[in-house]
Protein backbone atom coordinates (compact mmCIF):
# COMPACT_ATOMS: atom_id res chain seq x y z
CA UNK A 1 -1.68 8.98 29.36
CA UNK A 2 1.96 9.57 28.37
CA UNK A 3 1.28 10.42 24.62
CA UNK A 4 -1.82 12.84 25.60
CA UNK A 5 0.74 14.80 28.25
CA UNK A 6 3.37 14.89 25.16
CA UNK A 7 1.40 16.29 22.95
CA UNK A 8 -0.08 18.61 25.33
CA UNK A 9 3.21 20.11 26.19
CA UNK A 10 4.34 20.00 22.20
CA UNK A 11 1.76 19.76 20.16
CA UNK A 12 0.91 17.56 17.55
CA UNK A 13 3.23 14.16 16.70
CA UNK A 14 4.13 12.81 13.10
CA UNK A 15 2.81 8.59 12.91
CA UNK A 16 6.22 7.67 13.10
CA UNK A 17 6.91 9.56 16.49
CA UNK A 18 3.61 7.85 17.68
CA UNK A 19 5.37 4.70 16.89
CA UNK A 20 8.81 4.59 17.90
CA UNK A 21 7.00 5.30 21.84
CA UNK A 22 4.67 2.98 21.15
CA UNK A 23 6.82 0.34 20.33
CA UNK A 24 10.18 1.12 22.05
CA UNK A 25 9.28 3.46 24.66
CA UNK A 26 11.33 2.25 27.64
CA UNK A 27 8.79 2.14 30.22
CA UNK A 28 5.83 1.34 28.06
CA UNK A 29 7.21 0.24 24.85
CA UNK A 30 5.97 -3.12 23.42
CA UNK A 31 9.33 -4.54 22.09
CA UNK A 32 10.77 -2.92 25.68
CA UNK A 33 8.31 -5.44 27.97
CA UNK A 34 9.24 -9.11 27.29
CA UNK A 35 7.18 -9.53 24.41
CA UNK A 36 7.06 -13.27 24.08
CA UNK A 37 6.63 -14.36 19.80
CA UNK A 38 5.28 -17.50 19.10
CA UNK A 39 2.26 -19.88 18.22
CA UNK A 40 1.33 -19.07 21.99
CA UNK A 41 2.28 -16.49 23.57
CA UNK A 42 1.06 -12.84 22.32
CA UNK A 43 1.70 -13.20 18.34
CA UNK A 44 3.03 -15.03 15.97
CA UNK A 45 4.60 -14.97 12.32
CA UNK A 46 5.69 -17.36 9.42
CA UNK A 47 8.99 -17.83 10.58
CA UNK A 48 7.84 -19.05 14.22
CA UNK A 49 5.01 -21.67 13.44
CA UNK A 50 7.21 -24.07 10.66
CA UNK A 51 10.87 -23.67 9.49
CA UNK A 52 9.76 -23.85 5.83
CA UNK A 53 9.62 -19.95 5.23
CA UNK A 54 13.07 -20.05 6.11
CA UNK A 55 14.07 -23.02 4.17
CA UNK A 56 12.15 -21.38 1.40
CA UNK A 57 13.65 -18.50 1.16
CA UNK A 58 17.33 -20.20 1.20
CA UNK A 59 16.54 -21.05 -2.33
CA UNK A 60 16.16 -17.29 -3.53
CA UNK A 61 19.13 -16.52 -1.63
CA UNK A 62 20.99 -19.22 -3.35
CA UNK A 63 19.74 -17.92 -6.65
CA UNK A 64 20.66 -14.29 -5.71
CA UNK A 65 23.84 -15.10 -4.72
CA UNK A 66 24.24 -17.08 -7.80
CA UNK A 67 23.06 -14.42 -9.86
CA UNK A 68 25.48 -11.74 -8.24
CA UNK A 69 28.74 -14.14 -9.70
CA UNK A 70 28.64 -15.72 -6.55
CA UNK A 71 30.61 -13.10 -4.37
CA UNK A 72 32.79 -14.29 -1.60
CA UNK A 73 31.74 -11.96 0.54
CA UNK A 74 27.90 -12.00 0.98
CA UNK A 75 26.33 -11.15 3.97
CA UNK A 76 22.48 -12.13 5.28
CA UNK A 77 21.22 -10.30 8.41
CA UNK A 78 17.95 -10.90 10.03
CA UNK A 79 16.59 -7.28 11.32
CA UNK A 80 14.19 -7.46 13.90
CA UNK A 81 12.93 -7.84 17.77
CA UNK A 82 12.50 -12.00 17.14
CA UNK A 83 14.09 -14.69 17.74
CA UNK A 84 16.12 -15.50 14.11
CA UNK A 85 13.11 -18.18 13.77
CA UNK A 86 13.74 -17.25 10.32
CA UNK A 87 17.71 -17.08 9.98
CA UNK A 88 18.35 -20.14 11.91
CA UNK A 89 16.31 -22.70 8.78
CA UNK A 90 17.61 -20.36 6.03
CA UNK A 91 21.28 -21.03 6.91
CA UNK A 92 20.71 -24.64 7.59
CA UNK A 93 19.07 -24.91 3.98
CA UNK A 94 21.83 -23.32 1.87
CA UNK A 95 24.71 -25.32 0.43
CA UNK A 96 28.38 -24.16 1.53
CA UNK A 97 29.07 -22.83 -1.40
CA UNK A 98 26.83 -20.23 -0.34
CA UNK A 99 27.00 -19.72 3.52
CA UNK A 100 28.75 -21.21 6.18
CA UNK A 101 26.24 -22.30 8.84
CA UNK A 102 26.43 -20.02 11.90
């Protein structure tokens, strides 16, 4: 009912516009309303059912890292509305000479 009165008052809305109130609307937003991720609750993704994606994916950052001369400063960031499911193995895979564990 929201979207049909905003595009009533201003016309047509690009997919992404359609989106962000969709998804991060603050009284109707998905990500806004206590979206619960995991193997039961109302989805899931790699990261949440086994910690092997994670631990999997240590190894390419291991070889990226290497393959960047092994930089001293070298920063991984998890982007997202979940739970860093996926950070939290990754970090606990790779060696200190890459990362220290957070």
């Amino acid at each position: 009912r929201m979207l049909v009165e905003r595009i009533r008052e201003r016309g047509p809305m690009t997919m992404a516009e359609f989106m962000r109130e969709c998804l991060t609307n603050s009284q109707h937003g998905y990500y806004t309303n206590n979206v619960e991720i995991g193997p039961f609750q109302d989805f899931t993704t790699a990261p949440t059912t086994t910690p092997m994606f994670g631990t999997l994916l240590a190894k390419w950052v291991e070889w990226a890292h290497k393959g960047l001369g092994s930089p001293r400063n070298f920063n991984l960031v998890e982007l997202g509305p979940g739970t860093g499911a996926l950070i939290r193995p990754l970090f606990k895979a790779l060696p200190d000479s890459v990362a220290d564990a957070p």
